[in-house]
Protein backbone atom coordinates (compact mmCIF):
# COMPACT_ATOMS: atom_id res chain seq x y z
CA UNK A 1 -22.13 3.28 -0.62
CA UNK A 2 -19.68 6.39 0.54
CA UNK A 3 -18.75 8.93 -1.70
CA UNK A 4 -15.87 10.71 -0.16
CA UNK A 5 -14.99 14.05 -1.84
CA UNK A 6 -11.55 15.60 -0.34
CA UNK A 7 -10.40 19.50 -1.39
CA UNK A 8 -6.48 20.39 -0.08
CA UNK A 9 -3.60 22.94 -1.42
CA UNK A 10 -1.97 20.05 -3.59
CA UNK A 11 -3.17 16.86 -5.68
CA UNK A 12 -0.78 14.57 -3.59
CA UNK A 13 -2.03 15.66 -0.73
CA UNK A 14 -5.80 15.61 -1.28
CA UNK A 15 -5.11 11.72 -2.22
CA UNK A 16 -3.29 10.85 0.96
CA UNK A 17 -6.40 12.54 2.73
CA UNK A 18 -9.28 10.90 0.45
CA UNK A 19 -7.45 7.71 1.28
CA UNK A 20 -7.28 8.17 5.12
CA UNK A 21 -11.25 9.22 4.93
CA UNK A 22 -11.57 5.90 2.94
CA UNK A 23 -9.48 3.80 5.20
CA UNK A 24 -11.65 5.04 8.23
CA UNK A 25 -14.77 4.89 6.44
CA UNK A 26 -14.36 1.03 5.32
CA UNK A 27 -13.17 0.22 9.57
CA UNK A 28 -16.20 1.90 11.10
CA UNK A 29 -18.91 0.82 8.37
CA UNK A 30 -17.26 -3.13 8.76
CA UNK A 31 -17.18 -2.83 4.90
CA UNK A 32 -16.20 -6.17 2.89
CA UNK A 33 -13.61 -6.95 1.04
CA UNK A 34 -9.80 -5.70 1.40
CA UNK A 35 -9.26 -1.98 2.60
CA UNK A 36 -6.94 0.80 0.68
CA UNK A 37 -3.28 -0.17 1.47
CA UNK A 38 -2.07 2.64 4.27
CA UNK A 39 -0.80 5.75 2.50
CA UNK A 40 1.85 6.26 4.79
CA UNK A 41 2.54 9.57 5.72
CA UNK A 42 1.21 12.96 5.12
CA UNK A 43 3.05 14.22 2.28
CA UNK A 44 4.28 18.27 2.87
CA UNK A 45 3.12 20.77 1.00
């Protein structure tokens, strides 16, 4: 288990990057089962 904790300037923003780390996370650990959909792109603060 990874417990990813993710601090940025605006809730929206500290999602998309939580989500990224997750992504990332699930691809370099081979993790099972589906991975987070993409978030697209970075939202602007």
């Amino acid at each position: 288990m990874v417990r990813v904790y993710a601090e940025s300037i605006t809730q929206p923003l500290t999602d998309w990057l939580a989500t990224k780390v997750a992504i990332l996370t699930h691809r370099l650990a081979r993790g099972t089962g589906e991975p987070l959909p993409n978030p697209g792109p970075m939202p602007l603060p």
